[in-house]
N, C-alpha and C. Protein backbone atom coordinates (compact mmCIF):
# COMPACT_ATOMS: atom_id res chain seq x y z
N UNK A 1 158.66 80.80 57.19
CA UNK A 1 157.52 80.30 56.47
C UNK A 1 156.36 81.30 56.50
N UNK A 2 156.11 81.73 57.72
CA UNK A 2 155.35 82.84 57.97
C UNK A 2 155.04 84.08 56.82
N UNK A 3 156.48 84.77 56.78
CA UNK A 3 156.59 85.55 55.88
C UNK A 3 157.04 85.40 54.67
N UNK A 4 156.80 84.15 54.27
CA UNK A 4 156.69 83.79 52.55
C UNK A 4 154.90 83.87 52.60
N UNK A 5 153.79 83.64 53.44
CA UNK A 5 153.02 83.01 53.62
C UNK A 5 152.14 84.92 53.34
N UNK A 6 153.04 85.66 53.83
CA UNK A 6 152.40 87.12 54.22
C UNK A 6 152.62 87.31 52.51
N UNK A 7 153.72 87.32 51.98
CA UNK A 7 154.06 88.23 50.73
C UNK A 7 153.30 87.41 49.69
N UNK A 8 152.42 86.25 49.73
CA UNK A 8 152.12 85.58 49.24
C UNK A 8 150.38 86.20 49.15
N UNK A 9 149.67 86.50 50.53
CA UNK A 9 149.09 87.19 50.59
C UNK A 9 148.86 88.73 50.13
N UNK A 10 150.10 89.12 49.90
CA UNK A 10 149.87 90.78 49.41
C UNK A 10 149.81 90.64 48.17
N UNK A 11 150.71 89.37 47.38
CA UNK A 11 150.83 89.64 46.08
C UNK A 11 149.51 89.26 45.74
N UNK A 12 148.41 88.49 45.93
CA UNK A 12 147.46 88.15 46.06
C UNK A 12 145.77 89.18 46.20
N UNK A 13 146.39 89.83 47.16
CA UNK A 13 145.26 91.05 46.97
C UNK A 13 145.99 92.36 46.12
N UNK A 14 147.00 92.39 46.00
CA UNK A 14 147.30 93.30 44.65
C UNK A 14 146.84 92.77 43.46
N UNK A 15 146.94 91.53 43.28
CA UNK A 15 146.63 91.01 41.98
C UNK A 15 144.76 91.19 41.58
N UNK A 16 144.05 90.91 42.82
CA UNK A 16 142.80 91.11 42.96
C UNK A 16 142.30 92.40 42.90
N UNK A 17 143.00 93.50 43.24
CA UNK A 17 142.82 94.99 42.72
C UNK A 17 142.83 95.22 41.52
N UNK A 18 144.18 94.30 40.55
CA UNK A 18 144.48 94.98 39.38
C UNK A 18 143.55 94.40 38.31
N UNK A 19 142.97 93.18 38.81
CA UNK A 19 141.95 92.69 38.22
C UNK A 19 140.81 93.07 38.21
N UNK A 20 140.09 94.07 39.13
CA UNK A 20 138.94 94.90 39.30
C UNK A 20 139.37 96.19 38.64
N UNK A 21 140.26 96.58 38.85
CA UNK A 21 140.39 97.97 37.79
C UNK A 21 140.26 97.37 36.20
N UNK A 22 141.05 96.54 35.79
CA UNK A 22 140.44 96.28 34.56
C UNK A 22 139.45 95.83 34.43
N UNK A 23 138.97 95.42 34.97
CA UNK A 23 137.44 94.77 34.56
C UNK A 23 136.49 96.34 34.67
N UNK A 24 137.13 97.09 35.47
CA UNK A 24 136.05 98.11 34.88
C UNK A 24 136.40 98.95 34.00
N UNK A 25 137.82 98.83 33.80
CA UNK A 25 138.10 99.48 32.31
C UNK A 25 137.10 98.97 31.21
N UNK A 26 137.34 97.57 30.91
CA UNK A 26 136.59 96.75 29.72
C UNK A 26 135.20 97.02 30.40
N UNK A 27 134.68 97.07 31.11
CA UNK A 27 132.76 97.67 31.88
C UNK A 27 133.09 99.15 30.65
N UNK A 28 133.59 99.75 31.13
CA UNK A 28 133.50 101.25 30.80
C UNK A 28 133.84 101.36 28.82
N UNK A 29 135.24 100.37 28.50
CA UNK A 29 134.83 100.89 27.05
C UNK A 29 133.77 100.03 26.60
N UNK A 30 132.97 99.00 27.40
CA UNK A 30 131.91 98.38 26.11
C UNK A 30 130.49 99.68 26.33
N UNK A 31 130.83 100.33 27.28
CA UNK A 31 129.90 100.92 27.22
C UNK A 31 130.12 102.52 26.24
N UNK A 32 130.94 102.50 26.25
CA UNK A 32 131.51 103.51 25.51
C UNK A 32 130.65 103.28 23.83
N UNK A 33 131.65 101.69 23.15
CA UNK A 33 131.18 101.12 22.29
C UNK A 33 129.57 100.81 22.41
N UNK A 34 129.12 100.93 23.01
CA UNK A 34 127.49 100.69 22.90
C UNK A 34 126.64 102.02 22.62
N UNK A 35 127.40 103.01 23.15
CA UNK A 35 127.18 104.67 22.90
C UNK A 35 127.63 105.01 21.06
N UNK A 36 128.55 104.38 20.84
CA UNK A 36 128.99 104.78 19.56
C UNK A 36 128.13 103.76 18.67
N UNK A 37 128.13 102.56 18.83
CA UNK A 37 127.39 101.87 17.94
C UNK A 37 125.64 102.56 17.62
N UNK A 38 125.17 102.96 19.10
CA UNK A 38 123.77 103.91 18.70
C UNK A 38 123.98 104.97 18.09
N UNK A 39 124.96 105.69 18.01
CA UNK A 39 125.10 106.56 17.21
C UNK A 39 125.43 106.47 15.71
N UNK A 40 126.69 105.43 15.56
CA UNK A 40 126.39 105.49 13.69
C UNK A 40 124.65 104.18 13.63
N UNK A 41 124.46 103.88 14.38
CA UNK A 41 122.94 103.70 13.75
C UNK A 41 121.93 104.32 13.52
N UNK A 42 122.03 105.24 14.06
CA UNK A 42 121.04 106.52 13.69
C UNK A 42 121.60 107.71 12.89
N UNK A 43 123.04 107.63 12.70
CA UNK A 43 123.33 108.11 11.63
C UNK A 43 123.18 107.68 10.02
N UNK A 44 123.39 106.23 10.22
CA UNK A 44 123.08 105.77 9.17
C UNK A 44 120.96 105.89 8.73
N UNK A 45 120.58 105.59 9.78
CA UNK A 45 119.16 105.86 9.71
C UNK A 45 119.32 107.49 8.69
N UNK A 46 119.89 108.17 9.72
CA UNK A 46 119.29 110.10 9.24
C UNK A 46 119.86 109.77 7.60
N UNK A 47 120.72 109.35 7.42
CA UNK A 47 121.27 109.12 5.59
C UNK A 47 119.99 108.38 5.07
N UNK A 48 119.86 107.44 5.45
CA UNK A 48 119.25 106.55 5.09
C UNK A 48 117.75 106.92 4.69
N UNK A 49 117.22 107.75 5.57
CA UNK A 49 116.27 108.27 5.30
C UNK A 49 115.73 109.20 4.00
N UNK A 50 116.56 109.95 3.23
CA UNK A 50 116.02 110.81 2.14
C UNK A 50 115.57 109.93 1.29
N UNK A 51 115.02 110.53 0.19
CA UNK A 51 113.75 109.61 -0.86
C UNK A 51 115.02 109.00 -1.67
N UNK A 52 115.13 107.68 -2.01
CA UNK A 52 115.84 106.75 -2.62
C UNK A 52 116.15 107.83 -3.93
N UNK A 53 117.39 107.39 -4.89
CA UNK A 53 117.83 108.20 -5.81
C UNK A 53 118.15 110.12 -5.47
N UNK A 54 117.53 110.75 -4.53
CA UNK A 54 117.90 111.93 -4.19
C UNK A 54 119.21 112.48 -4.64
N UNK A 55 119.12 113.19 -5.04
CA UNK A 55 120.57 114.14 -5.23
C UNK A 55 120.76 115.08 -4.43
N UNK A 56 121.84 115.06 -4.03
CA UNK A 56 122.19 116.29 -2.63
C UNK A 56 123.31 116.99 -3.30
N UNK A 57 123.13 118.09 -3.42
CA UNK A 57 124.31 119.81 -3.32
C UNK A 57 125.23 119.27 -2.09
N UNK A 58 126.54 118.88 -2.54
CA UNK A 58 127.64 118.85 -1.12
C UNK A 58 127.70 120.36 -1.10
N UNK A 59 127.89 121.45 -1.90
CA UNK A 59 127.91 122.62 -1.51
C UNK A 59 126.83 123.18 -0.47
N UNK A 60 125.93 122.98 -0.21
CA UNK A 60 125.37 122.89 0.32
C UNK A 60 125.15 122.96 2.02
N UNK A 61 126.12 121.60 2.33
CA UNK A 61 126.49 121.27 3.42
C UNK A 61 127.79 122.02 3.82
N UNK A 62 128.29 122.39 2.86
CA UNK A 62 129.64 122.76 3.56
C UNK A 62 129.04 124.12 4.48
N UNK A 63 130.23 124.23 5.71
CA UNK A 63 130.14 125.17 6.11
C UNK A 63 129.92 126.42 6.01
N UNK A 64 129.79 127.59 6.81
CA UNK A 64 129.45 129.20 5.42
C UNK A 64 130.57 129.80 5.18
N UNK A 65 132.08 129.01 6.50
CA UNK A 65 133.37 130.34 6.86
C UNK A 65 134.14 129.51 5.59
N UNK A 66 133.63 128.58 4.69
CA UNK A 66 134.72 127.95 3.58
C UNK A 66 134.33 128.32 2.01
């Protein structure tokens, strides 16, 4: 009984490990996603910003080595 009582216990704090590593997986990508979401928002801002109707040269933007 003992040692149903032990393996019962290990499976138990293994399970409690594997549950803290993910939980900081999902910690780590919402933060990830919170990094990317500020970024296309201020990308969309920097677009967003030129004078309404503007026309932009894509030549322009392209690189100089193309």
């Amino acid at each position: 009984m003992e040692g149903r009582l032990d393996r019962i216990e290990s499976k138990l704090a293994l399970a409690e490990d594997a549950i803290d590593e993910l939980n900081m997986a999902v910690f780590r990508q919402q933060q990830l996603i919170d990094r990317l979401q500020k970024q296309i928002l201020e990308l969309h801002r920097q677009i967003s910003s030129g004078a309404p109707g503007e026309r932009r040269d894509l030549r322009e933007e392209i690189p100089p080595h193309y």
